[in-house]
Protein backbone atom coordinates (compact mmCIF):
# COMPACT_ATOMS: atom_id res chain seq x y z
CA UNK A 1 0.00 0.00 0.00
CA UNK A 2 3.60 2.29 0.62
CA UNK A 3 4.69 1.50 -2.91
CA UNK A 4 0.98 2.70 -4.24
CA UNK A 5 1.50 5.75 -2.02
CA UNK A 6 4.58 6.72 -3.25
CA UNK A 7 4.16 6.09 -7.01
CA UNK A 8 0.85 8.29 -6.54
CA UNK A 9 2.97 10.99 -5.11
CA UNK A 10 6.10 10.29 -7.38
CA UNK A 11 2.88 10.91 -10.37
CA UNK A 12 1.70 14.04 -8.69
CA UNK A 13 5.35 15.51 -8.71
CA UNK A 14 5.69 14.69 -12.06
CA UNK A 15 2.41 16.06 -13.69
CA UNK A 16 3.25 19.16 -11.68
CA UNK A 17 6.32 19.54 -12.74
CA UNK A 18 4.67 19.12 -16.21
CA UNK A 19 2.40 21.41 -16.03
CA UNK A 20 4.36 24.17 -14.21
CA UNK A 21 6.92 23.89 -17.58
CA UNK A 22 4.25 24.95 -19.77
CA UNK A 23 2.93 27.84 -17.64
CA UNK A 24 6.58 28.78 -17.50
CA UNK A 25 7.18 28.31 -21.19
CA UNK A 26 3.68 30.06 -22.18
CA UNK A 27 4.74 33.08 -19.68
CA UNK A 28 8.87 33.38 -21.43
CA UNK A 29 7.31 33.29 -24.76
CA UNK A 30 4.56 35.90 -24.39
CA UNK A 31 6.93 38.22 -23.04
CA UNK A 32 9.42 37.26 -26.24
CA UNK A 33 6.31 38.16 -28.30
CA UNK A 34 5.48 41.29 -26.19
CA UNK A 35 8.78 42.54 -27.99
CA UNK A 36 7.83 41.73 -31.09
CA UNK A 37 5.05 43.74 -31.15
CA UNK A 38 1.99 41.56 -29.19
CA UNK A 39 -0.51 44.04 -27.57
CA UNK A 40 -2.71 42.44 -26.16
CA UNK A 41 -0.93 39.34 -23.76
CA UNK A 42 -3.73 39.11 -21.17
CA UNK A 43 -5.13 35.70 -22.46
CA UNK A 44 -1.86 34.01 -22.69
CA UNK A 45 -1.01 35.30 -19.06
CA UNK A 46 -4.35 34.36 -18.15
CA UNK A 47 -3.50 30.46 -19.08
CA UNK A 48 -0.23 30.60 -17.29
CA UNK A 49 -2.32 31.54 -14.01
CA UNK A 50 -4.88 28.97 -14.56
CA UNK A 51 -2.12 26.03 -15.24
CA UNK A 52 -0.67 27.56 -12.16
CA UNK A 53 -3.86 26.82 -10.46
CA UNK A 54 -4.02 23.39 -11.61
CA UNK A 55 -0.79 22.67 -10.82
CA UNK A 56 -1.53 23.50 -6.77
CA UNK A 57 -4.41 21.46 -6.88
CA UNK A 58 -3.83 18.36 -8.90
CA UNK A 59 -4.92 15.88 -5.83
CA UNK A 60 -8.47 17.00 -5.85
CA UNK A 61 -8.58 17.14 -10.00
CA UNK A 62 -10.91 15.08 -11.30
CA UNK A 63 -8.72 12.67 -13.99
CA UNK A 64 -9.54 13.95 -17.31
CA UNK A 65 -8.56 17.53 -16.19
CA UNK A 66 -5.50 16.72 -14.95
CA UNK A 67 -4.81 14.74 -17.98
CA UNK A 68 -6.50 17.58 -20.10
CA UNK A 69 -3.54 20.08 -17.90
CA UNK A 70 -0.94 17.73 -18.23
CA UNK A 71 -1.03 17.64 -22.23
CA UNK A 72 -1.42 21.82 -21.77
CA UNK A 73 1.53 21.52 -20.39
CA UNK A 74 3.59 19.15 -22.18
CA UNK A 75 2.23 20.54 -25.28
CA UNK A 76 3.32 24.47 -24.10
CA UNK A 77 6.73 23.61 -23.08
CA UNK A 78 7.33 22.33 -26.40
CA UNK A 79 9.73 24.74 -28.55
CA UNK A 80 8.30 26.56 -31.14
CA UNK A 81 10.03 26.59 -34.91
């Protein structure tokens, strides 16, 4: 029952780590594009904070939304080209 324990919380620190990447990554590359030019960055910022959000809370997340956060995530901190 340990091992199930820990793997949960091994999964938890994972996701979150996941997820905080992206929110990161969204945030570094909105301010990039503020540079450039973008005007309006509230929306973008506004994702970051709600990732955030998730990311605090992932033990009381219903599966598909931390699933749904976790691809956010993995799918943010991917680089752009």
């Amino acid at each position: 029952m340990k091992a199930q324990g820990d793997r949960a919380a091994e999964r938890r620190r994972e996701d979150r780590a996941l997820i905080e990447a992206g929110a990161a990554a969204l945030r570094h590359r909105t301010n990039q594009d503020r540079y450039g030019g973008l005007s309006h960055p509230d929306a973008a910022y506004a994702l970051a904070s709600v990732l955030d959000a998730l990311s605090f809370g992932l033990r009381e997340l219903p599966d598909d939304v931390r699933a749904a956060a976790v691809a956010a995530g993995v799918e943010l901190s991917k680089k752009r080209t």
